[in-house]
Protein backbone atom coordinates (compact mmCIF):
# COMPACT_ATOMS: atom_id res chain seq x y z
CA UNK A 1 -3.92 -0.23 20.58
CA UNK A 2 -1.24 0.84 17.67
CA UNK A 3 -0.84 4.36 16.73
CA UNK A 4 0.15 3.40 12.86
CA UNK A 5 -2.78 5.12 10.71
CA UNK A 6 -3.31 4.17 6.97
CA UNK A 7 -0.64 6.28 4.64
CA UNK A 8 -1.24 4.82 1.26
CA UNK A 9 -1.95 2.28 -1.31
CA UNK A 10 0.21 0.96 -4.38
CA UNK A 11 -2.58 2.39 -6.31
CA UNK A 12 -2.17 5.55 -5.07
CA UNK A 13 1.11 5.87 -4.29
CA UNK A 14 2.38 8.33 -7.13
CA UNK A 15 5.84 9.86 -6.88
CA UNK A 16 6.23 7.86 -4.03
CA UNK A 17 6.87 4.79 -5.88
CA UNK A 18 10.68 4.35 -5.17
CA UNK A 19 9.52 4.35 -1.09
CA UNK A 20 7.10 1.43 -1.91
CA UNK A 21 9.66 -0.57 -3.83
CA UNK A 22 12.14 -0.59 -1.11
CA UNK A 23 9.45 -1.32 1.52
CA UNK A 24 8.14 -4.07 -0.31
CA UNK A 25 11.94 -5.31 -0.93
CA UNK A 26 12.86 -5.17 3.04
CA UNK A 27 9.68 -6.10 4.23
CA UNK A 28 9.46 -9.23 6.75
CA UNK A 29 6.17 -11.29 7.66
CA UNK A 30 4.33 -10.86 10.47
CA UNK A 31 1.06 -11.84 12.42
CA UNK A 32 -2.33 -10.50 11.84
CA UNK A 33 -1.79 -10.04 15.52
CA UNK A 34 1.43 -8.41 15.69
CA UNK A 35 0.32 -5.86 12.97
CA UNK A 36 -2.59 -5.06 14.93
CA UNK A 37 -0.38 -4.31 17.96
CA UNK A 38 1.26 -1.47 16.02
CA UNK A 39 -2.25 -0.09 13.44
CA UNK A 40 -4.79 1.39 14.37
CA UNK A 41 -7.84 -0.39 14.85
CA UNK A 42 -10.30 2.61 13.72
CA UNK A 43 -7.76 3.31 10.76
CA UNK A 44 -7.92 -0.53 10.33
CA UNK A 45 -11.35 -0.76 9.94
CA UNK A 46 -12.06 2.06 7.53
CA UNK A 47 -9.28 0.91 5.16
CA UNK A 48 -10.84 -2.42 5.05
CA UNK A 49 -14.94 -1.73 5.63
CA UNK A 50 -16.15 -5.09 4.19
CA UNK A 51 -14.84 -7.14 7.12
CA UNK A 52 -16.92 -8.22 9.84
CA UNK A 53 -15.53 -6.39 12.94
CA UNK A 54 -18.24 -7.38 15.06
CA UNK A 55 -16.29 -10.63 16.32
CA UNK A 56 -19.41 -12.76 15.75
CA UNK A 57 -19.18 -15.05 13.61
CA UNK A 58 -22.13 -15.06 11.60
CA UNK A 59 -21.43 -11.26 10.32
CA UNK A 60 -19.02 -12.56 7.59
CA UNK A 61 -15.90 -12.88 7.46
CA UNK A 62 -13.19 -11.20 9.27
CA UNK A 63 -9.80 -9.71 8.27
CA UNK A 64 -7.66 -12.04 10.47
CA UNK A 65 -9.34 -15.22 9.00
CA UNK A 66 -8.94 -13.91 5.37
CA UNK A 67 -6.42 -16.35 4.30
CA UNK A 68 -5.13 -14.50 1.19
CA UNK A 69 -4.45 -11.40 3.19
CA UNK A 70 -0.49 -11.01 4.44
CA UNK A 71 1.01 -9.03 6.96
CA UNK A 72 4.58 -7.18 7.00
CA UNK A 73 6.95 -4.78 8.81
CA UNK A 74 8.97 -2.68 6.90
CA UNK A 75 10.07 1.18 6.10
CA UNK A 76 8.87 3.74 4.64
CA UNK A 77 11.75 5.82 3.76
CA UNK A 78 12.98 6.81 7.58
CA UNK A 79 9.90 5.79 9.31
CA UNK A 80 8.92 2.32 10.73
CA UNK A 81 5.81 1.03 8.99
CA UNK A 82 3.62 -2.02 8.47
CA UNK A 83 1.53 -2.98 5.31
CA UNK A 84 -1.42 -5.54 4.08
CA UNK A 85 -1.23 -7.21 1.32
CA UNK A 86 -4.93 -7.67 0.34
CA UNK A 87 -5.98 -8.50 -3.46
CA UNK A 88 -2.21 -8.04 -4.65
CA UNK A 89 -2.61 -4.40 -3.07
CA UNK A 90 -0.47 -2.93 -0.76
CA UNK A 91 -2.17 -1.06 1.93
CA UNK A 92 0.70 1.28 3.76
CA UNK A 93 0.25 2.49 7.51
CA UNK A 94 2.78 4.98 9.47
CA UNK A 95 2.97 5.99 12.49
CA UNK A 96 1.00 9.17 13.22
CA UNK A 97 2.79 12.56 13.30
């Protein structure tokens, strides 16, 4: 649906650590919903593999039922972005050039 793709992680960020500060410092909480309306799904789903993205239930659990996972919009630098929170990591996705 979304046309953000995965940028970065804080892990990974590198030189690009000022741009993650300020995105984590404007960012605003959203739906697992809403971010999905603006990721990816196939960028979604490799960034985060051990979901179940089946949508059956018994496969495990599933990203929008993960409780400790948050959702926010932001920017990165000039460009509209949205990030995940998951295990005090944040995952970055832009939209694609």
């Amino acid at each position: 649906m979304g046309n953000f793709r995965f940028y970065t992680d804080c892990v990974g960020v590198g030189h690009e650590l000022p741009l993650l500060e300020e995105m984590m410092d404007q960012g605003k909480p959203i739906s697992y919903n809403t971010f999905m309306k603006y990721a990816d799904r196939e960028s979604v789903e490799a960034t985060f593999e051990g979901y179940n993205w089946t949508g059956r239930k018994s496969n495990g659990l599933r990203l929008k039922d993960d409780y400790h996972v948050h959702y926010y919009k932001s920017r990165w630098g000039n460009l509209p972005c949205v990030y995940v929170v998951h295990s005090a990591i944040e995952h970055v996705f832009i939209p694609r050039s």
